[in-house]
Protein backbone atom coordinates (compact mmCIF):
# COMPACT_ATOMS: atom_id res chain seq x y z
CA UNK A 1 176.92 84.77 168.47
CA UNK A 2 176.46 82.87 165.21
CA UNK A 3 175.72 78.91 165.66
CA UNK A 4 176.09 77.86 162.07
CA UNK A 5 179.57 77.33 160.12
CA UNK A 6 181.04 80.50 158.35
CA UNK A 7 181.31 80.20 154.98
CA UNK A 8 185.12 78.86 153.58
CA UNK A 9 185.56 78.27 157.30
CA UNK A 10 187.17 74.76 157.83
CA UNK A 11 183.75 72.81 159.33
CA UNK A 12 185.33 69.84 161.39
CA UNK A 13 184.70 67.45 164.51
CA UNK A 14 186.76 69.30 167.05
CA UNK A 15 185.73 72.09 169.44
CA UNK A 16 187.51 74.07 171.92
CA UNK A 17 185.94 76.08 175.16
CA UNK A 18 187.94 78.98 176.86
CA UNK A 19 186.34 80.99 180.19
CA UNK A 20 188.41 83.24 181.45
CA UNK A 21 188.33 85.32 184.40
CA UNK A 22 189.43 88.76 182.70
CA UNK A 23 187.69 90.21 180.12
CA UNK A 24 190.74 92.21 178.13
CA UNK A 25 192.89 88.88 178.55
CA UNK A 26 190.07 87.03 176.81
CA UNK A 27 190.17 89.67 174.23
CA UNK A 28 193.65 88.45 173.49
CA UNK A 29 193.72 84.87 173.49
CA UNK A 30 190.32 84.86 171.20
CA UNK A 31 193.01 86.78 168.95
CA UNK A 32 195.77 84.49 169.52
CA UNK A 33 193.74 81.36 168.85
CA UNK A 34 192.56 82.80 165.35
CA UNK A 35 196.17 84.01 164.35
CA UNK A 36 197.49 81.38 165.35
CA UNK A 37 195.29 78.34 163.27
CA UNK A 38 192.57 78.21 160.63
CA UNK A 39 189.56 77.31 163.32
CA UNK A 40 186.03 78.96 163.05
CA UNK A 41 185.37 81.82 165.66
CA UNK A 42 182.42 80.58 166.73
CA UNK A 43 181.87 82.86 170.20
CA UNK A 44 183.64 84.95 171.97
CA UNK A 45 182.24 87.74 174.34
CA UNK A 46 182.42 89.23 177.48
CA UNK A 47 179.12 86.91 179.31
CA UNK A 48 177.95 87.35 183.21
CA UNK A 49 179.67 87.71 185.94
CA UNK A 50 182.85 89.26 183.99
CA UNK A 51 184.15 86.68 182.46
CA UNK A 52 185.27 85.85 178.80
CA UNK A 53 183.70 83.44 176.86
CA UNK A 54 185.53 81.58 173.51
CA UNK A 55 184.26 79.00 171.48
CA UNK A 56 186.04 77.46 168.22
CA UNK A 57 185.52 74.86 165.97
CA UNK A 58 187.33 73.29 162.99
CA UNK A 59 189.46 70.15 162.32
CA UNK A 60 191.37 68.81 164.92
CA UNK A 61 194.84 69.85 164.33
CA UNK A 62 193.85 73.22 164.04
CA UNK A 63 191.62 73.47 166.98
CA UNK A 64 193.89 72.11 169.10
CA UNK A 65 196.90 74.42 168.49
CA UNK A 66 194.43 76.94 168.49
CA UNK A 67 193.58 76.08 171.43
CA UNK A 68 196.84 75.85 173.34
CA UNK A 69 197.63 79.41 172.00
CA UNK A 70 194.74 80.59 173.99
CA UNK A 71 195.68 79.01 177.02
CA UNK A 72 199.12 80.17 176.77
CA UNK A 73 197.67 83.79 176.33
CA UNK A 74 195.01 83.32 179.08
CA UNK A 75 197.71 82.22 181.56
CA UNK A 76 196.32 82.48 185.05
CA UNK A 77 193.14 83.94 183.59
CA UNK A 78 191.60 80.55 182.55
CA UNK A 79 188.95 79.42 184.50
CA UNK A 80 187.58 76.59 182.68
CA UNK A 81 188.26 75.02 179.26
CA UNK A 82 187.43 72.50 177.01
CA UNK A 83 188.44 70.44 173.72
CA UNK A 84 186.72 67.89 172.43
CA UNK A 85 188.39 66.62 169.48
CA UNK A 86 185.40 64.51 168.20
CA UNK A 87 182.11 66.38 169.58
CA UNK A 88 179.33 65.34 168.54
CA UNK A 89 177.48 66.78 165.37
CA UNK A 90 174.57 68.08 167.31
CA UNK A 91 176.46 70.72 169.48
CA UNK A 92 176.72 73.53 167.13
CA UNK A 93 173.41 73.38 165.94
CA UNK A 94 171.58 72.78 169.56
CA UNK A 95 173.52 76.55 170.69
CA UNK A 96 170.80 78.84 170.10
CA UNK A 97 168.34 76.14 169.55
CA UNK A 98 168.00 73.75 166.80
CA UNK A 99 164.82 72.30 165.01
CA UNK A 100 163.20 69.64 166.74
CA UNK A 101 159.96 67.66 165.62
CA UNK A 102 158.57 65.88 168.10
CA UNK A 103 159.13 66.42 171.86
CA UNK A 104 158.78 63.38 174.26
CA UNK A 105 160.31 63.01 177.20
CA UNK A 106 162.43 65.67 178.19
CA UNK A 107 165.93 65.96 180.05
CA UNK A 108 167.56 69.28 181.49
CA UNK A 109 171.57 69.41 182.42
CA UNK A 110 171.92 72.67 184.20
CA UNK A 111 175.93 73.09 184.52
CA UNK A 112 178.16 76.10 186.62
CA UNK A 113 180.54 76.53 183.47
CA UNK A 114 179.92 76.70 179.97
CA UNK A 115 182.91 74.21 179.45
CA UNK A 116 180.74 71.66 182.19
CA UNK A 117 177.79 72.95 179.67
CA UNK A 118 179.51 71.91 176.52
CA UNK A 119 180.91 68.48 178.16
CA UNK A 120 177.55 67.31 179.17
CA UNK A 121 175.80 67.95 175.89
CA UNK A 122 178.58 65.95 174.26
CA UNK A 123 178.65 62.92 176.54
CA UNK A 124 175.00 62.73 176.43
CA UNK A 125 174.19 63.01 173.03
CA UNK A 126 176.89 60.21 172.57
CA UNK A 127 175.00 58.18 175.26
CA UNK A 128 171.86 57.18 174.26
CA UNK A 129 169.74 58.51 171.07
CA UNK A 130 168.75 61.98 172.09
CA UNK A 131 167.98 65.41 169.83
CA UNK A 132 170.00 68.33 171.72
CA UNK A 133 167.26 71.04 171.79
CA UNK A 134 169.22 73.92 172.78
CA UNK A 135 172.79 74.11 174.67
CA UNK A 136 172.35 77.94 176.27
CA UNK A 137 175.64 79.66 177.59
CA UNK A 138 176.31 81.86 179.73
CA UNK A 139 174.51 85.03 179.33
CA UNK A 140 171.18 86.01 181.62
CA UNK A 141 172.72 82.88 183.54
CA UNK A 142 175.24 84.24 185.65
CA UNK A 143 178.05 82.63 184.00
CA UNK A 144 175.89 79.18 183.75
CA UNK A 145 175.30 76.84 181.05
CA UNK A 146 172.33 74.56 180.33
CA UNK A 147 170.90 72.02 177.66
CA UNK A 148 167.64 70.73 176.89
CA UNK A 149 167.35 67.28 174.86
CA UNK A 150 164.64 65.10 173.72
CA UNK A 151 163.92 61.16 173.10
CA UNK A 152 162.36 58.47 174.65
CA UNK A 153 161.85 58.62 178.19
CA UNK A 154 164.88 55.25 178.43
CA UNK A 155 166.81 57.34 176.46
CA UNK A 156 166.47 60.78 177.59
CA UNK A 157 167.13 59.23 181.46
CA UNK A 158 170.40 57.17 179.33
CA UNK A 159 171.61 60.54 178.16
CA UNK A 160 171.18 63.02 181.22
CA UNK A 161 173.14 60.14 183.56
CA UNK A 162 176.00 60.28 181.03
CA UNK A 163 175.71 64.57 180.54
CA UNK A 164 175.53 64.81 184.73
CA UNK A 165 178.53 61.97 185.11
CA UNK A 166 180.46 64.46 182.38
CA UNK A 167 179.81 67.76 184.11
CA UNK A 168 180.07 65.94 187.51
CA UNK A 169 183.32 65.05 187.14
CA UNK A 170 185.37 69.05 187.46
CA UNK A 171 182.25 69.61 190.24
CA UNK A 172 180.41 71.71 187.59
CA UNK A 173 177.21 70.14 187.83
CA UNK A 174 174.39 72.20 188.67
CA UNK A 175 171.26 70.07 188.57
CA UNK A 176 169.71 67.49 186.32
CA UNK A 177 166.09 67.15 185.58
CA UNK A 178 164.07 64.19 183.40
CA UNK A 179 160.10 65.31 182.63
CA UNK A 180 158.21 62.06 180.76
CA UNK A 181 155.19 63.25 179.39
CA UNK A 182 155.67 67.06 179.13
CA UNK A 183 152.78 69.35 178.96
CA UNK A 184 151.98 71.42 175.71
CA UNK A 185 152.36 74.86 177.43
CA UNK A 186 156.45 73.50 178.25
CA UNK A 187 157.14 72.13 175.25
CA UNK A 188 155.79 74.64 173.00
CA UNK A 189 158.33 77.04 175.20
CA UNK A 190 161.23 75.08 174.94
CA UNK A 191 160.73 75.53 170.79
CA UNK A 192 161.12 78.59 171.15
C-alpha cells in the first residue's frame, strides 16, 4: 500500500472506501473505479478475513463517479463503504503512520470496518485539534481498523467522542480508549 500521492495523480479532498465480501469481485470494481475516473489508487488488496479492500482519492467529481462504478460492480458484494467528499488532510498521511513530534495525551478508536475506521479518523480530526498518528486497516486485524491521535488531553477526549459518535453510528464501533500522561515505553511504540 502506498500512503503518499502518486505523482501526476489528481491530489484532492475527496476519498472513497470499498469492502467487499469477495475477493475476485473486488478485483473488478478496483478496475472499474480507475477506468472509469481520474482518482488515485490508493489501496486495494485482498485484507483478513477474505475480504477486498479499496481506497481512492482525488477531487470530488472524480471520486465520486469513481466511486459509484465500484459499487455498481461490487453489487451484492459490498459490505461497507465510504466517501467523504471533504476528508480531512491528515487521513492519507496518518495510514501507515505519519510524523508526530510530541505525544501527549493519547486517544485510540478501534473500529469493525475499515470504512467505520476511515469515518472516525475524519470526524475526529475535524473535532477538536488532534495529530492522527496512524489510521491502520485491516490487515493482522481481522478485517478491523484502528487510529491513534494525539493533543491535549481536552482535545484528544473532544476528538475520540466525535471519531466513536462517527463509527457508532453503522454499529462499527469497536472500542475507544483516552491515556493522559502516556508512558515513554507506549509512546515510543506508537512512533513506530
Amino acid at each position: 500500500m502506498t500512503a503518499s500521492p502518486l505523482q501526476g495523480a489528481p491530489a484532492g479532498p475527496a476519498l472513497a472506501v470499498l469492502e467487499l465480501g469477495s475477493i475476485a469481485r473486488g478485483v473488478v470494481a478496483a478496475d472499474a473505479m480507475v477506468k472509469k475516473a481520474r482518482v488515485q489508487l490508493v489501496d486495494a488488496r485482498p485484507v483478513s478475513p477474505g475480504k477486498y479492500l479499496i481506497v481512492l482519492a482525488g477531487a470530488e467529481a472524480e471520486v465520486e463517479e469513481a466511486w459509484r462504478a465500484g459499487l455498481e460492480a461490487a453489487g451484492a458484494s459490498t459490505l461497507d463503504r465510504l466517501l467523504l467528499t471533504n476528508a480531512h488532510p491528515g487521513i492519507l498521511p496518518a495510514i501507515g503512520g505519519a510524523a508526530v513530534d510530541a505525544i501527549d495525551a493519547i486517544g485510540v478508536i478501534e473500529c469493525f470496518s475499515v470504512a467505520a475506521t476511515i469515518r472516525a479518523a475524519d470526524a475526529a480530526a475535524k473535532a477538536a485539534d488532534v495529530r492522527l498518528m496512524e489510521i491502520r486497516l485491516a490487515n493482522g486485524l481481522g478485517g478491523k481498523g484502528f487510529l491513534t491521535l494525539t493533543g491535549a488531553l481536552d482535545a484528544v477526549e473532544a476528538a475520540v467522542a466525535a471519531g466513536a459518535a462517527a463509527a457508532a453510528e453503522g454499529g462499527m464501533l469497536a472500542e475507544t480508549v483516552v491515556i493522559p500522561a502516556p508512558h515513554a515505553d507506549v509512546t515510543s511504540r506508537l512512533r513506530r
